[in-house]
Protein backbone atom coordinates (compact mmCIF):
# COMPACT_ATOMS: atom_id res chain seq x y z
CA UNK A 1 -279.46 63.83 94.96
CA UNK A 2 -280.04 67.73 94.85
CA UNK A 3 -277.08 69.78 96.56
CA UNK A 4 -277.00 70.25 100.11
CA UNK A 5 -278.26 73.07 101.72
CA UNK A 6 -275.88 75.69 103.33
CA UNK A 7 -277.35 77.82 105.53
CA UNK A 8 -280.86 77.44 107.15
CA UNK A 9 -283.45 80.40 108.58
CA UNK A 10 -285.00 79.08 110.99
CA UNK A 11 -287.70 81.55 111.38
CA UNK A 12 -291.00 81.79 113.77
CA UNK A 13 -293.16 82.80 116.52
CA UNK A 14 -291.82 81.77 120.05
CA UNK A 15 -293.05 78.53 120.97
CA UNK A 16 -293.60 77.45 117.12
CA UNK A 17 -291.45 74.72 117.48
CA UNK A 18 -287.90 75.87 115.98
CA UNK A 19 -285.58 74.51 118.87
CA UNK A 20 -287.53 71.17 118.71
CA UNK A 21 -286.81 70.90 114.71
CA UNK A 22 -283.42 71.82 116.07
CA UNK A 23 -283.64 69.07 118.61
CA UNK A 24 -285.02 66.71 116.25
CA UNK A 25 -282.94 66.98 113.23
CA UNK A 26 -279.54 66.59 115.57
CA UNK A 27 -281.07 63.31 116.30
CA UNK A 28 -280.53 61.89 112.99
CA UNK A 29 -277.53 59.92 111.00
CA UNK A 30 -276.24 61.51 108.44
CA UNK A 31 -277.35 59.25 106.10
CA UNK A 32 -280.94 60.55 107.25
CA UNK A 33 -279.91 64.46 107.04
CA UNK A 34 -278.64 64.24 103.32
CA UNK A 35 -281.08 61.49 102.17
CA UNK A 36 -284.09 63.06 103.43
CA UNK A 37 -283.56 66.69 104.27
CA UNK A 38 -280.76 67.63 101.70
CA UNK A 39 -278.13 68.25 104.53
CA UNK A 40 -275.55 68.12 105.89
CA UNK A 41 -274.46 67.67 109.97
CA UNK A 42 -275.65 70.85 111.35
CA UNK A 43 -274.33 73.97 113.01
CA UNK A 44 -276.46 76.02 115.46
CA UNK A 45 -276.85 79.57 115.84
CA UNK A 46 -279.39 81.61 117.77
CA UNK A 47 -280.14 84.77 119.44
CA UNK A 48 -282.06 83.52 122.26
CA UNK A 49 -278.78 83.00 124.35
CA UNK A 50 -278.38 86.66 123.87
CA UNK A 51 -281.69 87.92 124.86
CA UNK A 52 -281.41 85.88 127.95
CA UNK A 53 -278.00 87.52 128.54
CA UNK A 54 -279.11 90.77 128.21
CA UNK A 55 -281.57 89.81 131.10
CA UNK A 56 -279.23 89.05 132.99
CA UNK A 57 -276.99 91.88 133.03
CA UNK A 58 -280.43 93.91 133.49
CA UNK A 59 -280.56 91.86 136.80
CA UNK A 60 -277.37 93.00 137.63
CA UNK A 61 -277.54 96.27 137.66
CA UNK A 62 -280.70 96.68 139.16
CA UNK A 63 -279.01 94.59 142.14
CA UNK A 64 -276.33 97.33 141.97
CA UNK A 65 -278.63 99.93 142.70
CA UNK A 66 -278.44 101.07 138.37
CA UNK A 67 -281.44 101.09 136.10
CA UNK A 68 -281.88 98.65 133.31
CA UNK A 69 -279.92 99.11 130.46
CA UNK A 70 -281.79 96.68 127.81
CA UNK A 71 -285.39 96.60 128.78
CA UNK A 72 -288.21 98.28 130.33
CA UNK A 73 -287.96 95.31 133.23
CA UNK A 74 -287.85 92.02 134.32
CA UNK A 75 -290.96 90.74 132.13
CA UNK A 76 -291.46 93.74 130.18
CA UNK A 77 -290.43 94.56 125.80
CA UNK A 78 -286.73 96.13 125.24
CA UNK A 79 -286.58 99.96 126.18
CA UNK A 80 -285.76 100.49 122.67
CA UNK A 81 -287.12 98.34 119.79
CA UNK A 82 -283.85 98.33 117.72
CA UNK A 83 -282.35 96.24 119.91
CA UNK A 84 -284.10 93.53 117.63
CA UNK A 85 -281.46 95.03 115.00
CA UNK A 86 -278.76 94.32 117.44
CA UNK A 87 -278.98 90.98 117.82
CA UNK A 88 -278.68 90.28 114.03
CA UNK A 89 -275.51 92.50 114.45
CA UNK A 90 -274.36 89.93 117.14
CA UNK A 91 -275.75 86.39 114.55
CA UNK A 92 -273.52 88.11 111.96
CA UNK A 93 -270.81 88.35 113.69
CA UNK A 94 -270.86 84.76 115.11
CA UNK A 95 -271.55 84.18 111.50
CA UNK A 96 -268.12 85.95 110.33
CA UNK A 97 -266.33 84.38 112.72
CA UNK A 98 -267.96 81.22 112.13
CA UNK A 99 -266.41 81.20 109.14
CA UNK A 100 -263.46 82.06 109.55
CA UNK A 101 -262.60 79.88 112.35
CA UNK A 102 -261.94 82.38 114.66
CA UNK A 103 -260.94 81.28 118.02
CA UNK A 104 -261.73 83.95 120.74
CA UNK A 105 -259.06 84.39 123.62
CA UNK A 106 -261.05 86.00 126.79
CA UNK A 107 -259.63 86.42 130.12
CA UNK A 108 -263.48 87.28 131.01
CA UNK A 109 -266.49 86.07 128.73
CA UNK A 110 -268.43 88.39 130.61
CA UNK A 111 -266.20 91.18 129.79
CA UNK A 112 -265.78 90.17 126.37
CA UNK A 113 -269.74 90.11 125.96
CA UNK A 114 -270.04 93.45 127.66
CA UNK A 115 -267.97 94.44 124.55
CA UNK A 116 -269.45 92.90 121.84
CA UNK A 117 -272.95 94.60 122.98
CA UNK A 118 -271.95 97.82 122.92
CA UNK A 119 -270.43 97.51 119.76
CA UNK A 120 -273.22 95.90 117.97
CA UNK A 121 -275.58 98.80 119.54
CA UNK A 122 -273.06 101.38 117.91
CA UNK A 123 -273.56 99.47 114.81
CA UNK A 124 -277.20 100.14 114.66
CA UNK A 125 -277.13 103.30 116.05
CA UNK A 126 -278.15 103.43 119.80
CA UNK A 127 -276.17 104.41 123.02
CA UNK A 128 -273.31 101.95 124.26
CA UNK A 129 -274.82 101.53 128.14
CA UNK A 130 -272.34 99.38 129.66
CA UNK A 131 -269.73 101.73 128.54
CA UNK A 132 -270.76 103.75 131.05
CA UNK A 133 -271.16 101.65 134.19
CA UNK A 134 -268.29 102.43 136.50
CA UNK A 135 -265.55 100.48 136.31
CA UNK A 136 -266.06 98.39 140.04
CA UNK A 137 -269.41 97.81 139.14
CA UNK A 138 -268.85 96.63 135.77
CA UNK A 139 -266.21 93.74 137.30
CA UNK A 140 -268.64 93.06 140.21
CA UNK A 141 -271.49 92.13 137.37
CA UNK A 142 -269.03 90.37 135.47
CA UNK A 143 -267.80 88.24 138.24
CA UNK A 144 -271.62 87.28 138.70
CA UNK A 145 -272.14 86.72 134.97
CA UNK A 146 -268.99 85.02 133.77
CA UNK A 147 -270.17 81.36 134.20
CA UNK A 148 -272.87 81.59 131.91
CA UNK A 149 -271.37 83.94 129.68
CA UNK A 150 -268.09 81.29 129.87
CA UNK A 151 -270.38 78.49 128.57
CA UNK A 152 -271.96 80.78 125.46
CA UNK A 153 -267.99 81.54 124.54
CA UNK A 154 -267.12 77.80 124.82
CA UNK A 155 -269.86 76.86 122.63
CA UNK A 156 -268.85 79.20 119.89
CA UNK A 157 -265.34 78.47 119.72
CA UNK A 158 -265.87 74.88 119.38
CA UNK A 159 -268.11 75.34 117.06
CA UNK A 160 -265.89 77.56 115.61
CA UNK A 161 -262.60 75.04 115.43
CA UNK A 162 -264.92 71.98 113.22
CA UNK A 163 -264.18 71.61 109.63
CA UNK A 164 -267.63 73.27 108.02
CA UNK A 165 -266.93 71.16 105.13
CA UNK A 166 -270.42 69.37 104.10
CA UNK A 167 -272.05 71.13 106.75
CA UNK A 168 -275.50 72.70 107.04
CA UNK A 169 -275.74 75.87 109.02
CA UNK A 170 -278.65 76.35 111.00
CA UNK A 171 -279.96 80.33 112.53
CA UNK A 172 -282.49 80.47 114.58
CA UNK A 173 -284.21 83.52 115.57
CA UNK A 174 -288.05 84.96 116.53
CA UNK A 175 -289.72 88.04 114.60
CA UNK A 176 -293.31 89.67 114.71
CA UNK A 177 -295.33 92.68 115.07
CA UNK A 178 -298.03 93.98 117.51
CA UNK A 179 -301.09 92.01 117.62
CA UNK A 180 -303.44 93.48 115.03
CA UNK A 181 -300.47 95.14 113.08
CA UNK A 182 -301.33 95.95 109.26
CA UNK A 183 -299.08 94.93 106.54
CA UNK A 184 -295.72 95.69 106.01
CA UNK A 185 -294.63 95.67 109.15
CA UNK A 186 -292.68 99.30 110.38
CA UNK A 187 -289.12 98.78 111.31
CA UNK A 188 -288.11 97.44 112.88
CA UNK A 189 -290.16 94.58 113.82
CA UNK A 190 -290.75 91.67 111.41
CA UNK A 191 -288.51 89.64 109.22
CA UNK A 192 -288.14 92.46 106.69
CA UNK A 193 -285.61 94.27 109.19
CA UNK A 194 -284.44 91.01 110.33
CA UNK A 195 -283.66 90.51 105.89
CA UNK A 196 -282.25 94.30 106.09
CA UNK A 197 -279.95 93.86 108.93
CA UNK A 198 -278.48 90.19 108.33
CA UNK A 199 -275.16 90.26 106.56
CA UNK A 200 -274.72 89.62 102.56
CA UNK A 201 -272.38 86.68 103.38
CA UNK A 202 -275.50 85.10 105.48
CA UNK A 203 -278.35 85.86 102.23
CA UNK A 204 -276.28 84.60 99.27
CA UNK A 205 -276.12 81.36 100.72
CA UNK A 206 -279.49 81.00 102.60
CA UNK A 207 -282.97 79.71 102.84
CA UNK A 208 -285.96 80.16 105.04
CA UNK A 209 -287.99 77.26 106.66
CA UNK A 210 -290.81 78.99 108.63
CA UNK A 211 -292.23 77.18 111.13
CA UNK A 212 -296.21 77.82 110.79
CA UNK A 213 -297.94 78.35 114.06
CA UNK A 214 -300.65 80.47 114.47
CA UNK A 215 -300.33 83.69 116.92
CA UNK A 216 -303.18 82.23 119.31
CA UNK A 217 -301.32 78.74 119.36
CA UNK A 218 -297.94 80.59 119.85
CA UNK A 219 -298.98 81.88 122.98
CA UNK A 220 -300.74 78.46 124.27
CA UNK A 221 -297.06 76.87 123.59
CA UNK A 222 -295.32 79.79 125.14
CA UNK A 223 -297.29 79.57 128.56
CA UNK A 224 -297.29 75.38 127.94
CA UNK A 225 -293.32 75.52 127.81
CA UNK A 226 -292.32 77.68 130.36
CA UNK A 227 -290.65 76.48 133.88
CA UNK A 228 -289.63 78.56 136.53
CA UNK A 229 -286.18 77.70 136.25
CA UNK A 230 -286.60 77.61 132.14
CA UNK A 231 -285.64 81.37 131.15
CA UNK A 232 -281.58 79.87 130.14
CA UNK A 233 -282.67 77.06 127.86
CA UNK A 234 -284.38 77.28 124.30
CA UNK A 235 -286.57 74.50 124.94
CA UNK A 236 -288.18 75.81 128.21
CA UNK A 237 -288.69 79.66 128.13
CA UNK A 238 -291.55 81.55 128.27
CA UNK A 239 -291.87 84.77 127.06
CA UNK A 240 -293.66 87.56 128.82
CA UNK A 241 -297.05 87.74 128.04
CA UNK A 242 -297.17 91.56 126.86
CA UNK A 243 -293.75 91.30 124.53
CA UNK A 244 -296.10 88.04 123.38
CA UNK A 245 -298.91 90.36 122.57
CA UNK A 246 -296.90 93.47 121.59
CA UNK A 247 -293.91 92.20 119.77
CA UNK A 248 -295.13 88.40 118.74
CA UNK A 249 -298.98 89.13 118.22
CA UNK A 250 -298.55 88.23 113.93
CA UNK A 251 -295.65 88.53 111.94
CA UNK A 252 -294.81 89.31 108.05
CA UNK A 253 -293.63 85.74 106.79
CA UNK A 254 -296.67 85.01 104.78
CA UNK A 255 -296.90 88.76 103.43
CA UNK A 256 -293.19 88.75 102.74
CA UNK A 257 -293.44 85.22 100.73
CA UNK A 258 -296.59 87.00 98.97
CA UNK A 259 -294.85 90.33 97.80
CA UNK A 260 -291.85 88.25 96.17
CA UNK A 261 -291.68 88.67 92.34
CA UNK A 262 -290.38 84.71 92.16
CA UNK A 263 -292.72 81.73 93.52
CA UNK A 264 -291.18 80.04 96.50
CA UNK A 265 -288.72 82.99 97.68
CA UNK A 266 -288.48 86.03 99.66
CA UNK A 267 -287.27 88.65 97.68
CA UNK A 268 -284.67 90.94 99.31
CA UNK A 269 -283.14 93.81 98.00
CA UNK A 270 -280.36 95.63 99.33
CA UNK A 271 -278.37 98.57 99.10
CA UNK A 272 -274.60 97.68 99.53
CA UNK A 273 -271.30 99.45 99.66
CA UNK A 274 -269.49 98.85 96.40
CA UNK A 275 -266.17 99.83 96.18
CA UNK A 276 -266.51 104.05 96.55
CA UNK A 277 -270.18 104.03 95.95
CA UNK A 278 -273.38 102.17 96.51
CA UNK A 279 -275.54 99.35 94.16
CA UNK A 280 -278.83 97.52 94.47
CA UNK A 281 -278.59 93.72 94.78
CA UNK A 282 -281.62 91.76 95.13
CA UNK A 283 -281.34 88.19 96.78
CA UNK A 284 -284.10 85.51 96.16
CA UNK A 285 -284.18 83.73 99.15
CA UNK A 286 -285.73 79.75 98.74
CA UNK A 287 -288.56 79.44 101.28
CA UNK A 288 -290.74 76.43 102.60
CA UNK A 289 -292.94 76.24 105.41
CA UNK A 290 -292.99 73.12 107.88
CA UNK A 291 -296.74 73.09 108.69
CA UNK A 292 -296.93 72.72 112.63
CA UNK A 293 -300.45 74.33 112.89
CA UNK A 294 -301.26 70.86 114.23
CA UNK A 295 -298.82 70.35 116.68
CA UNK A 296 -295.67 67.88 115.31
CA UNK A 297 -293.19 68.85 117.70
CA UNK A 298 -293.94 69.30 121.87
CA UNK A 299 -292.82 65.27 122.09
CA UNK A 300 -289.76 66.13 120.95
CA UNK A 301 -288.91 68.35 124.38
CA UNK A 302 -289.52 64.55 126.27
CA UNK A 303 -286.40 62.31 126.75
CA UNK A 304 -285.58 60.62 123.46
CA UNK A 305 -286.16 56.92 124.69
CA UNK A 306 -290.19 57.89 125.35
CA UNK A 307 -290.37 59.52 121.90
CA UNK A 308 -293.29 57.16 120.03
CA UNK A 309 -293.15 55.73 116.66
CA UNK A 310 -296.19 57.62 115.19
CA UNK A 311 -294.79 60.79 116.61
CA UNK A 312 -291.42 60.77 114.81
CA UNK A 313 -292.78 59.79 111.05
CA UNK A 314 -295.11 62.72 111.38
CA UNK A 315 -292.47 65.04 112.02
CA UNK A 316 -290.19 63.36 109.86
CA UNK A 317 -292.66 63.28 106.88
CA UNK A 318 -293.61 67.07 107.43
CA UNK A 319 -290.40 68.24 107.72
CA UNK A 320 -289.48 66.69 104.48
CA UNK A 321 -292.16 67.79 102.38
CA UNK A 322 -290.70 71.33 103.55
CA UNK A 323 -286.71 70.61 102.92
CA UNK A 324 -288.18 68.91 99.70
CA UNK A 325 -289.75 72.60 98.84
CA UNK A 326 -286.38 74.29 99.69
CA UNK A 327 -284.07 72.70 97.47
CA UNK A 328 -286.68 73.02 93.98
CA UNK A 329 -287.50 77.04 94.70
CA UNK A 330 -285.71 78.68 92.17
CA UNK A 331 -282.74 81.63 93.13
């Protein structure tokens, strides 16, 4: 048997079916995960959690009289497009901490995430908003926030405390360009910034299993998906339809996997700090994609005692013609 794999991309257009993989795989023995897929039990991270956060606090202080600080409104794109760059600052750091085992101490979640945004904005160069709200109206939104905000803490420290021994590591996130776009993609939309902007410590260890929808069925799935009272979970969101248009109308996956000088990888070079000066490293990144053009997944959102026989060996049997792609691409 080939050696696990470490860390997983999950990478797609909304709606493609990346949380039901998710769903699906954490299903499984373990017996099935290393026999089948090459890995290990998994852990989860995602940005979603954070764009629906950032929502939130939007809500917030538009209910205390303030304008938004993240987007241009309640179903409109972000006010500034970096903010795609910001939450890979916020994956890497869940990442770092990930592996260190850190445990975070908050007396507020809310307060702590207020934190943690402005920071990662600093990082990529834009404005620190909430540093600026005043003080009474910064407790009054984090009193209204700190439930949810409490659960997204909870989750990563006990994630944080497991043994990642034998473990797979699963990231999820959701790139693209306008619809129309020509190829590459400018920053910073598409997986190239996404590749830019995720830490070394993520790319030397990772591959990329693209989920392959295309645009037009993304955005069937996306409106299919969506409940009113869906916006908090990753199975039953909908995303508005103009960021779906504007921000999700093709992305670079196929171009990127095209453009690589190795078969079967993306090729992403970087320019590091090294010591007192800078170097070039280029990271071959194993890719596969599940094929889910004909749609494999949407059963998998049901209760797992209606899931149907037929339904789970096609998923199973796509999915491992991918994972069986991942682990022969060459570094």
């Amino acid at each position: 048997m080939s050696q696990l794999l470490d860390t997983i991309l999950l990478f797609s257009l909304p709606a493609s079916g990346k949380s039901e993989v998710r769903r699906y795989l954490a299903s499984l023995t373990p017996e099935q995960c290393r026999n089948d897929f090459h890995m290990g039990p998994t852990l989860q991270l995602d940005d979603y959690p954070y764009v629906h956060l950032m929502h939130r606090i939007d809500d917030e202080l538009k209910a205390n009289g303030l304008d938004y600080a993240y987007y241009q409104g309640p179903n409109r794109p972000f006010r500034d497009p970096w903010t795609w760059a910001v939450l890979i600052e916020l994956l890497n750091e869940d990442h770092a901490n990930l592996m260190t085992g850190n445990k975070t101490l908050a007396a507020s979640a809310a307060q702590h995430l207020f934190d943690r945004l402005d920071a990662a904005h600093a990082k990529v160069g834009l404005s620190q908003p909430l540093g600026e709200i005043p003080h009474r109206i910064r407790v009054r939104m984090a009193e209204a926030l700190e439930a949810e905000c409490r659960v997204e803490l909870d989750f990563l420290n006990r994630q944080n405390a497991q043994d990642k021994t034998g473990r797979t590591l699963v990231i999820e996130a959701a790139r693209g360009g306008a619809n129309g776009s020509i190829f590459p993609l400018c920053p910073p939309y598409g997986y190239d910034t996404a590749f830019q902007t995720l830490s070394p410590a993520i790319l030397e260890k990772a591959s990329v299993l693209y989920v392959w929808v295309d645009p037009s069925e993304s955005r069937r799935k996306n409106i299919e998906r969506g409940r009113p009272d869906g916006q908090g979970s990753i199975l039953h969101h909908s995303v508005p339809r103009e960021v779906m248009l504007g921000q999700y109308g093709c992305d670079d996956m196929a171009w990127l996997m095209a453009q690589s000088d190795r078969p079967g990888t993306i090729r992403v070079e970087r320019t590091l700090p090294d010591g007192n000066h800078y170097t070039t490293k280029v990271f071959h990144l194993p890719v596969a994609r599940f094929d889910n053009r004909s749609d494999l997944t949407t059963f998998v959102r049901e209760d797992q005692r209606l899931w149907k026989v037929k339904d789970v060996k096609a998923i199973h049997r796509g999915l491992k013609v991918a994972f069986d792609q991942l682990t022969t691409a060459g570094r």
